[in-house]
C-alpha atoms as a PDB file:
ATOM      1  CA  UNK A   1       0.000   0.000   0.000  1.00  0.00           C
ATOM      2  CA  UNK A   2       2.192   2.479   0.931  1.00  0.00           C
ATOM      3  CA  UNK A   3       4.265   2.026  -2.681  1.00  0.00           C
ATOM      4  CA  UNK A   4       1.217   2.644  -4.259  1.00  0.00           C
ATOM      5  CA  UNK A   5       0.517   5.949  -1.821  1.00  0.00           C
ATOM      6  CA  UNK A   6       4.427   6.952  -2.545  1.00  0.00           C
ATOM      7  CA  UNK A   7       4.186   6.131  -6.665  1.00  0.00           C
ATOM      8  CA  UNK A   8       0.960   8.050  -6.492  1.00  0.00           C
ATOM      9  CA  UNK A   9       2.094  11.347  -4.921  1.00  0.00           C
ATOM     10  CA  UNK A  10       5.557  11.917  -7.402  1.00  0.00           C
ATOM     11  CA  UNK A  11       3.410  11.334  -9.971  1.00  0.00           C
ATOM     12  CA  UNK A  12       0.938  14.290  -8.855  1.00  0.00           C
ATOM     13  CA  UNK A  13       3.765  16.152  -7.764  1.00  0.00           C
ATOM     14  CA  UNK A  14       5.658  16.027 -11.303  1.00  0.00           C
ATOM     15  CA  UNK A  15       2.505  17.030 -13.026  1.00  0.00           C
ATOM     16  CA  UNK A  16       1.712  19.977 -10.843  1.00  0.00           C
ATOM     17  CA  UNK A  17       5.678  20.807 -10.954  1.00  0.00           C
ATOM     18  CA  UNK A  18       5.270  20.759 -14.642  1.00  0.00           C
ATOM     19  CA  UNK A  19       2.298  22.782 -14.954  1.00  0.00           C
ATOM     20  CA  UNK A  20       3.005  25.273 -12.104  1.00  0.00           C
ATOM     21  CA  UNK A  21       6.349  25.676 -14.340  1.00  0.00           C
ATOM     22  CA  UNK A  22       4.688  26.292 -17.498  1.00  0.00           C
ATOM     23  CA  UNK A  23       2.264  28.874 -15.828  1.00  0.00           C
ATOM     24  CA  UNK A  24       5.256  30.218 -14.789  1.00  0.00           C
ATOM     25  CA  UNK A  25       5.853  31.694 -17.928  1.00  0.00           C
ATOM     26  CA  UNK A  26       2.243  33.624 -18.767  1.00  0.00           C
ATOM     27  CA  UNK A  27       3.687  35.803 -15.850  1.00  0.00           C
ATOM     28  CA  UNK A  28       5.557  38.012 -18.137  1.00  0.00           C
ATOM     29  CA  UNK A  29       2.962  38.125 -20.903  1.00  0.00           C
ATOM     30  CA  UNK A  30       0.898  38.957 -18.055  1.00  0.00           C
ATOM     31  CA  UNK A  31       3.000  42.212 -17.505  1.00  0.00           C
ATOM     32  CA  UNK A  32       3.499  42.937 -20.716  1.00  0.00           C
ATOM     33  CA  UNK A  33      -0.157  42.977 -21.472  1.00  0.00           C
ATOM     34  CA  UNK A  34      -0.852  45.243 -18.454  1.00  0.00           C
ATOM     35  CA  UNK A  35       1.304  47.428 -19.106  1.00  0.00           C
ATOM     36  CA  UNK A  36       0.679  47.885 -23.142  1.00  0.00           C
ATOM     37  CA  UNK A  37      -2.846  48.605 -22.186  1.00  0.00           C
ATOM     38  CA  UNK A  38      -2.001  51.320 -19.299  1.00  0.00           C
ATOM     39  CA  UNK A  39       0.727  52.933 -21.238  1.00  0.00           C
ATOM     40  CA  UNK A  40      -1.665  53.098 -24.637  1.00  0.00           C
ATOM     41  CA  UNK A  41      -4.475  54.402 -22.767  1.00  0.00           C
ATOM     42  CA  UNK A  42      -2.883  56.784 -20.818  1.00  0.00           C
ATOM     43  CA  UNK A  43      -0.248  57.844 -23.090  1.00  0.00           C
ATOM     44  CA  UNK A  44      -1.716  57.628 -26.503  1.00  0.00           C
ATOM     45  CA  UNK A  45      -5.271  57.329 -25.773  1.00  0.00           C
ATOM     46  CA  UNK A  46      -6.256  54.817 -27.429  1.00  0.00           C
ATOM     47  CA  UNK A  47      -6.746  50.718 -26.325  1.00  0.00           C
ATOM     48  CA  UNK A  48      -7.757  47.362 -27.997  1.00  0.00           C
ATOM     49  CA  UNK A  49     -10.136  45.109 -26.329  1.00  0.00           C
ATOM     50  CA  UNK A  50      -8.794  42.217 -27.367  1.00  0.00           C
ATOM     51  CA  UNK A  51      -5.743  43.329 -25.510  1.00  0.00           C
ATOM     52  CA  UNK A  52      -7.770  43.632 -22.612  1.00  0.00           C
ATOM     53  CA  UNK A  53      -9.041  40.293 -23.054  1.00  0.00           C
ATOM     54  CA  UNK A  54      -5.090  38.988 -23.536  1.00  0.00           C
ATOM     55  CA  UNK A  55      -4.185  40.393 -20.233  1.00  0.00           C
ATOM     56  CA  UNK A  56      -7.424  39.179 -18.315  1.00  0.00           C
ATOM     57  CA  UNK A  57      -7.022  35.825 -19.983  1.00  0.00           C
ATOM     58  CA  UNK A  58      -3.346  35.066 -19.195  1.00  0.00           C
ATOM     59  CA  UNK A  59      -4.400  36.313 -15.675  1.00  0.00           C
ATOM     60  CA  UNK A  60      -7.117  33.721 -14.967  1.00  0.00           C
ATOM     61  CA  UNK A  61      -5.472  31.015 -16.955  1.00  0.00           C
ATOM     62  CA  UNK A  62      -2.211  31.292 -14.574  1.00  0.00           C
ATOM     63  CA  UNK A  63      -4.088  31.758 -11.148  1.00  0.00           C
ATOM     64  CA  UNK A  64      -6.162  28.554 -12.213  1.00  0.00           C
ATOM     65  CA  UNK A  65      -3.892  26.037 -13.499  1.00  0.00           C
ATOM     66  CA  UNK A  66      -1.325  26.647 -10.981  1.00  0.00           C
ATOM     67  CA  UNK A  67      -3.802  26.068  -8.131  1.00  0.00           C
ATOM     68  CA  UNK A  68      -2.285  22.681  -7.716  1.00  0.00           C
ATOM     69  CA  UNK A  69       0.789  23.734  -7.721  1.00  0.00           C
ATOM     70  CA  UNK A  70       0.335  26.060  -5.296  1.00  0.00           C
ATOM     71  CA  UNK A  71      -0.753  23.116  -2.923  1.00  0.00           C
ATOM     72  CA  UNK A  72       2.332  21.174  -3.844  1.00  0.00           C
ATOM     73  CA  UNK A  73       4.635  24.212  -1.708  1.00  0.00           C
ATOM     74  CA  UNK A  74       2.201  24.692   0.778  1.00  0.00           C
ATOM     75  CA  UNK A  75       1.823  28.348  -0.535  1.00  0.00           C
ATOM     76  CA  UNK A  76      -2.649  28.160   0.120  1.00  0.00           C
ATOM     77  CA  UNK A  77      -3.836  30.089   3.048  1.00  0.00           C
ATOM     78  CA  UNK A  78      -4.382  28.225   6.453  1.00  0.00           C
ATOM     79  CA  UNK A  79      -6.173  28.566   9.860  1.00  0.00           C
ATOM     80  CA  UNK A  80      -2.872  28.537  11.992  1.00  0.00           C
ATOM     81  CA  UNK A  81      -5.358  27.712  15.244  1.00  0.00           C
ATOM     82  CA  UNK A  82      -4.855  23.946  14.189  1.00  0.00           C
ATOM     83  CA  UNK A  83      -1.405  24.132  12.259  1.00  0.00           C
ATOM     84  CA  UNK A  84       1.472  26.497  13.336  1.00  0.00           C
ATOM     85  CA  UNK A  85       2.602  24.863  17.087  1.00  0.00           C
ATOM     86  CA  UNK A  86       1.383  20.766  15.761  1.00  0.00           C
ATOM     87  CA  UNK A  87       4.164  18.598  14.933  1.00  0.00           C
ATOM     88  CA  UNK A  88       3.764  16.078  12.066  1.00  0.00           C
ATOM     89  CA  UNK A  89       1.072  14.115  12.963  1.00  0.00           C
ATOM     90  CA  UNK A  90      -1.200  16.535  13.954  1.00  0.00           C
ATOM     91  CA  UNK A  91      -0.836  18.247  10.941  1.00  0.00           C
ATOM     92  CA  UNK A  92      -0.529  14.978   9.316  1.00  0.00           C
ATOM     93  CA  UNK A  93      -4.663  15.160  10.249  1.00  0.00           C
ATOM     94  CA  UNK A  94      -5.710  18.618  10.037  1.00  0.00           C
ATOM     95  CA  UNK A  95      -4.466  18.369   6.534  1.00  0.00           C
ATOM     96  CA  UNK A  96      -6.199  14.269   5.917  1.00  0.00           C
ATOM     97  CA  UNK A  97      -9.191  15.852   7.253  1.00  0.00           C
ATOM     98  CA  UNK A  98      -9.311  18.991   5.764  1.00  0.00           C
ATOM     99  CA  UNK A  99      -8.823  17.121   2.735  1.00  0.00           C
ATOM    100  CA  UNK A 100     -11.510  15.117   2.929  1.00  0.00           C
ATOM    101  CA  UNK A 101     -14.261  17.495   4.421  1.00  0.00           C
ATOM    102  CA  UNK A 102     -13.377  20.286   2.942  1.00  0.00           C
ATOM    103  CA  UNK A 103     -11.309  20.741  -0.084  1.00  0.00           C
ATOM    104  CA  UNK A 104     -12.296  17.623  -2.239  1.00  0.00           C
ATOM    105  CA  UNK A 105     -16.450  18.594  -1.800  1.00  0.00           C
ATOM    106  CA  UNK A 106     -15.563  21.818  -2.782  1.00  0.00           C
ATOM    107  CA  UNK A 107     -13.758  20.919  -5.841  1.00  0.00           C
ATOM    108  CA  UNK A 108     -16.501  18.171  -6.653  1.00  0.00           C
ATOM    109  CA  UNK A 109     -19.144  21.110  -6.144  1.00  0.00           C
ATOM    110  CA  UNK A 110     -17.321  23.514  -8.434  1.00  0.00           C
ATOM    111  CA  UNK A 111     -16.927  20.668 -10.968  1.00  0.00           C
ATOM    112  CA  UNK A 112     -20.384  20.104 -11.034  1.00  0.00           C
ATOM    113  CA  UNK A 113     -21.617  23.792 -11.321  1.00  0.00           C
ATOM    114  CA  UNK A 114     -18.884  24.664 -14.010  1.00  0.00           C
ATOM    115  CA  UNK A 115     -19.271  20.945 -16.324  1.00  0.00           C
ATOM    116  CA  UNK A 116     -22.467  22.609 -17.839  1.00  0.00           C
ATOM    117  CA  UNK A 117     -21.141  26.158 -17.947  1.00  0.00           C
ATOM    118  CA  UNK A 118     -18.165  24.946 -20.043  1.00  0.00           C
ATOM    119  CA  UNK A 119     -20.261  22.500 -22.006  1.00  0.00           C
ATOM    120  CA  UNK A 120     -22.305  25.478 -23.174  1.00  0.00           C
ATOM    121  CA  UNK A 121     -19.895  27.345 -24.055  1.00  0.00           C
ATOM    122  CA  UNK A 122     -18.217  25.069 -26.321  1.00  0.00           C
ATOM    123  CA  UNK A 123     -21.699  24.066 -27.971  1.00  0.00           C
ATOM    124  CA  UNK A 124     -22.188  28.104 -28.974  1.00  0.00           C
ATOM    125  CA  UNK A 125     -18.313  28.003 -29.575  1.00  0.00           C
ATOM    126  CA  UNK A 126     -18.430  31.468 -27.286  1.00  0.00           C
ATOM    127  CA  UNK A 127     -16.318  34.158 -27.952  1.00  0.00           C
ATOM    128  CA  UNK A 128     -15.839  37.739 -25.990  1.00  0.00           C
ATOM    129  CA  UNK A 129     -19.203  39.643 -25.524  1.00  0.00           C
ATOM    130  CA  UNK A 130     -16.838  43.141 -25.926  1.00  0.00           C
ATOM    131  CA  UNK A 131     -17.087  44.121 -29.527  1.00  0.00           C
ATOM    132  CA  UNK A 132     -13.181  43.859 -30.639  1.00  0.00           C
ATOM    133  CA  UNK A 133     -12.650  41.071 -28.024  1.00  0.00           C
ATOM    134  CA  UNK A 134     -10.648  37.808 -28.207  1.00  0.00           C
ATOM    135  CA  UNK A 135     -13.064  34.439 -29.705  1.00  0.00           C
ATOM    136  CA  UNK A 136     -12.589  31.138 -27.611  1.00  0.00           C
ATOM    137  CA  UNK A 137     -13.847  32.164 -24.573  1.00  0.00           C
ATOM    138  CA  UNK A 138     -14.902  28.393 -24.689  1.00  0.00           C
ATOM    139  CA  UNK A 139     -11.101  27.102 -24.028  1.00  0.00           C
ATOM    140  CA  UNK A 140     -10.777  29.674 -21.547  1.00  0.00           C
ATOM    141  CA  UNK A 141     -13.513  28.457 -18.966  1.00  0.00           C
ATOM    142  CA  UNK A 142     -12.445  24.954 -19.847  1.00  0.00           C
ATOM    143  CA  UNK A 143      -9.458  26.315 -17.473  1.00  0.00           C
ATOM    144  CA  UNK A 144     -12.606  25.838 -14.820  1.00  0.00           C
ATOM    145  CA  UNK A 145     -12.186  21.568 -15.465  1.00  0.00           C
ATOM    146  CA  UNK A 146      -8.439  21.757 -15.309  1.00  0.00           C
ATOM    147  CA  UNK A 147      -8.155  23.914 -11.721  1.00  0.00           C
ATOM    148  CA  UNK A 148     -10.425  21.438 -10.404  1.00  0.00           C
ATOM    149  CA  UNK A 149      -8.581  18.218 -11.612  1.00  0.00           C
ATOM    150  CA  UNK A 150      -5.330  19.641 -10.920  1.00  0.00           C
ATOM    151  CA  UNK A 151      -6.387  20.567  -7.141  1.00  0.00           C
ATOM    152  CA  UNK A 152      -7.827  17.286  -6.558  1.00  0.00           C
ATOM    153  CA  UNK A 153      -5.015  15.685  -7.487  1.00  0.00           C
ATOM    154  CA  UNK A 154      -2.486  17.863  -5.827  1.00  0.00           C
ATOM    155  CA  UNK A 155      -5.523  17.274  -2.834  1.00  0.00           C
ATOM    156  CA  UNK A 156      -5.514  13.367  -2.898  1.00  0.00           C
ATOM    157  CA  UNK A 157      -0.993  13.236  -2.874  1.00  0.00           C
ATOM    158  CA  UNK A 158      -1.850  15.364   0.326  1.00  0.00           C
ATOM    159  CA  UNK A 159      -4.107  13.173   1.759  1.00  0.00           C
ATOM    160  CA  UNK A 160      -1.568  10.333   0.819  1.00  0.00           C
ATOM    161  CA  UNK A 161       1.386  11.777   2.308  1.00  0.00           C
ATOM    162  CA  UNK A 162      -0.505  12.411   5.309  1.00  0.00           C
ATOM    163  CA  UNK A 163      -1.462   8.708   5.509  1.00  0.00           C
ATOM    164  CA  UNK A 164       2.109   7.714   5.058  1.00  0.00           C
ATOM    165  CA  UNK A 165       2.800  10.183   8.005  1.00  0.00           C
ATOM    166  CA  UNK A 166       0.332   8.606  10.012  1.00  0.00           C
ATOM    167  CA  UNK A 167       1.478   5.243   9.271  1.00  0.00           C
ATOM    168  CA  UNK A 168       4.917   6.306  10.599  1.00  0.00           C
ATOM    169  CA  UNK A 169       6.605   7.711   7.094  1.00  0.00           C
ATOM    170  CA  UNK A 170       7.667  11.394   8.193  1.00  0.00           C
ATOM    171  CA  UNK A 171       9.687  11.844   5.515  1.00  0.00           C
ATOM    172  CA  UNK A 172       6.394  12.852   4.161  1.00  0.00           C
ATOM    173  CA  UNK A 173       5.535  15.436   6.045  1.00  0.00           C
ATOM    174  CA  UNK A 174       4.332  18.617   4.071  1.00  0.00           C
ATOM    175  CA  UNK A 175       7.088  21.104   3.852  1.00  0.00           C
ATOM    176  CA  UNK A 176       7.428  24.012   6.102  1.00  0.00           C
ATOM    177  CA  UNK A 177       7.256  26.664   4.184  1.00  0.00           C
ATOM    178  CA  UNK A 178       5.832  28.468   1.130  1.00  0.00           C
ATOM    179  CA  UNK A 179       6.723  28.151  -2.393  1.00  0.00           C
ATOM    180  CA  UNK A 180       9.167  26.217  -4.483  1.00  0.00           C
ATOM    181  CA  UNK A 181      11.893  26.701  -7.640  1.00  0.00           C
END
């Protein structure tokens, strides 16, 4: 069992590495973007919505897909009240139970609201509603299936590693401290 738990976890781990890395890199398009639109609207007075759109896009599209691998360094927001003085295996089951009760039915939940959004949205092939904006607003709320399926996963290697704690394995404790390189 616990090869299975430990095979398990580097494989979620090495896809959220990989796709936190590649999100990585929409960071400077974010900039750019931002800053193209300030600077031309200010400056020159004029703006493009789809460069709007380009900007907002890259945004969302970063902040969702790297969700997971967020929760790979520990970097989510916690209630310190149960965390900051436990030692492994009490954090081993805040995080097994907050896991369980929490994150996973809230990820199923979202899943379930945002399948039929997303479905929708490809049927009509959606685009922008701003005149001038980007088409394939479709792909871009399809962003809503992979933040949920990248969490979950990221969620169930934390619940694994926090059964491996529990089962004596403290090698698997979740790192102390925010996020990773």
């Amino acid at each position: 069992m616990q090869n299975g738990l430990i095979a398990f976890i580097r494989v979620a781990d090495f896809v959220n590495e990989m796709v936190g890395r590649a999100a990585a890199w929409l960071m400077p398009g974010i900039v750019l973007a931002s800053f193209s639109v300030v600077f031309m609207r200010k400056f020159l007075n004029m703006g493009f919505i789809w460069m709007q759109d380009v900007f907002e896009w890259q945004h969302g599209l970063a902040f969702m897909i790297a969700a997971g691998y967020t929760l790979l360094y520990n970097g989510h927001v916690r209630v310190d009240v149960f965390y900051a003085e436990a030692g492994p295996r009490q954090r081993a089951w805040v995080d097994l139970l907050g896991t369980a009760v929490l994150l996973l039915p809230w990820l199923a939940l979202v899943a379930w609201v945002s399948l039929p959004y997303v479905e929708v949205s490809w049927r009509i092939r959606e685009s922008s509603p701003q005149p001038g904006g980007l088409p394939g607003v479709f792909i871009l709320k399809s962003a809503l299936i992979v933040f949920t399926v990248l969490l979950a996963l990221q969620g169930l290697a934390l619940a694994a590693r926090s059964l491996l704690v529990l089962l004596g394995r403290e090698e698997f404790a979740v790192r102390e401290s925010g996020m990773g390189g």
